[in-house]
Each structure stands twice: as C-alpha cells, then as structure tokens.
Protein backbone atom coordinates (compact mmCIF):
# COMPACT_ATOMS: atom_id res chain seq x y z
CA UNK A 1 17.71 7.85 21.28
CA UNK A 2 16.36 7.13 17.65
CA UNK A 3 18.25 4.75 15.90
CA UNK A 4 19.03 3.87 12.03
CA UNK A 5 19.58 0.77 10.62
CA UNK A 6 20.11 -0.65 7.14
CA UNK A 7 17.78 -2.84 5.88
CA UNK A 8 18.11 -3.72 1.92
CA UNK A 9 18.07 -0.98 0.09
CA UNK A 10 16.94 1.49 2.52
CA UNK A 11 16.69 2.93 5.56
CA UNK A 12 14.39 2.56 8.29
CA UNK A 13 14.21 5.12 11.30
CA UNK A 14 13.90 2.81 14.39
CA UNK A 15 12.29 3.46 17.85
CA UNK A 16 12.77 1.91 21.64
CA UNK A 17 9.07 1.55 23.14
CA UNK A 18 9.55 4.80 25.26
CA UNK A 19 10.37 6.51 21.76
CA UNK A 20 7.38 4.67 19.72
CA UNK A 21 5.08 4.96 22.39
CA UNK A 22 5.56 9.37 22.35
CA UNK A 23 5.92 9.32 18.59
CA UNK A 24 2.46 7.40 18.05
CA UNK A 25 0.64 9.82 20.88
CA UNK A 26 2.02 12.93 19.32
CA UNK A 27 0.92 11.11 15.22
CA UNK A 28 -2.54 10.01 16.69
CA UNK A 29 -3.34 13.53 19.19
CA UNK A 30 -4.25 10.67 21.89
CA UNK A 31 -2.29 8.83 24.51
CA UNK A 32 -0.19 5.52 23.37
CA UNK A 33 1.34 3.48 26.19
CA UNK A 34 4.65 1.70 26.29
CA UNK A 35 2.32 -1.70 26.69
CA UNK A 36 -0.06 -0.69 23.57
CA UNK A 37 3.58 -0.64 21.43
CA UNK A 38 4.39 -3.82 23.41
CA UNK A 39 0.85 -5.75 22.42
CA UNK A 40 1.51 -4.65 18.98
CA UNK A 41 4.97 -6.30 18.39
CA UNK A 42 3.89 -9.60 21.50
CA UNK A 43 0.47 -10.15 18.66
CA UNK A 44 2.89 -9.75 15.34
CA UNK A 45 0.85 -6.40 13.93
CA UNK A 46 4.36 -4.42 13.76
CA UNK A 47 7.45 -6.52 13.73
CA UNK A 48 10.54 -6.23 16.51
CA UNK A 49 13.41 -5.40 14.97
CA UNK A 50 15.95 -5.52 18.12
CA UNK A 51 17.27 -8.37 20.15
CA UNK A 52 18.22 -9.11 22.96
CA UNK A 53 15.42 -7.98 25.24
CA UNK A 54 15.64 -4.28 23.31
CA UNK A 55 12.77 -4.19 21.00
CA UNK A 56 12.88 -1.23 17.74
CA UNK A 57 9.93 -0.94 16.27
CA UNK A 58 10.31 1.03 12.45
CA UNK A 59 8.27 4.58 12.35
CA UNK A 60 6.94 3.32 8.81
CA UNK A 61 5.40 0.20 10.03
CA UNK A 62 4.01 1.82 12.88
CA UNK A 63 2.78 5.19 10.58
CA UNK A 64 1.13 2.43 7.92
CA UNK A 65 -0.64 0.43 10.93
CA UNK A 66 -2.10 3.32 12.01
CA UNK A 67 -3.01 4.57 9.52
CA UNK A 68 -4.88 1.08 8.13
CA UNK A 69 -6.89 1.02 11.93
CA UNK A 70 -7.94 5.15 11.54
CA UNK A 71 -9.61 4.02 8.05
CA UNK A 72 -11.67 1.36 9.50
CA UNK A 73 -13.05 3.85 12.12
C-alpha cells in the first residue's frame, strides 16, 4: 500500500517497513530486512514520517542514504 503525502511544496512517495524493506532489496540487488529499515528510522539516519505506531519512511530519503553509504564502499 504506498502512500502520498504533502509535504511543502511537494510530494513525497511514502513506504510502511514491509514496503521500504522490498523497495531497498530490489534498489540495492541484496536483501534489506524489515529491522534494517527499523534501525535506520530507531538511530535517526532516515526520518519516520507516520504516527501512531505506523512508521512511513520517504523513497527519496531512503534512495539518497543509500546512495551516500554505496559511495563510501
């Protein structure tokens, strides 16, 4: 179930950790777990965007985080 939310200006295409977890395995070729999403958003390297208990996670902030730890490899 991918989400949209406004944010400012524009729009951000948000994930659930089932969703964010398959999108970064299928952007990185490797497996991604539900917990690696979780450690990322519990140790502040992507932010939360839900409430409640229901974390979203933004595909840009995950794509950009990514992509800063593949260039240090």
């Amino acid at each position: 179930m991918n989400q949209l939310a406004l944010f400012g200006r524009g729009e951000k295409k948000l994930f659930n950790l089932q969703e964010a977890s398959k999108w970064a395995s299928k952007y990185l070729n490797r497996k991604v777990s539900v917990s690696n999403i979780s450690y990322l958003i519990q140790y502040g390297r992507i932010k939360n965007y839900g409430n409640n208990g229901n974390p979203l996670i933004a595909e840009n902030e995950l794509k950009e985080y990514y992509r800063a730890i593949n260039k240090k490899e």
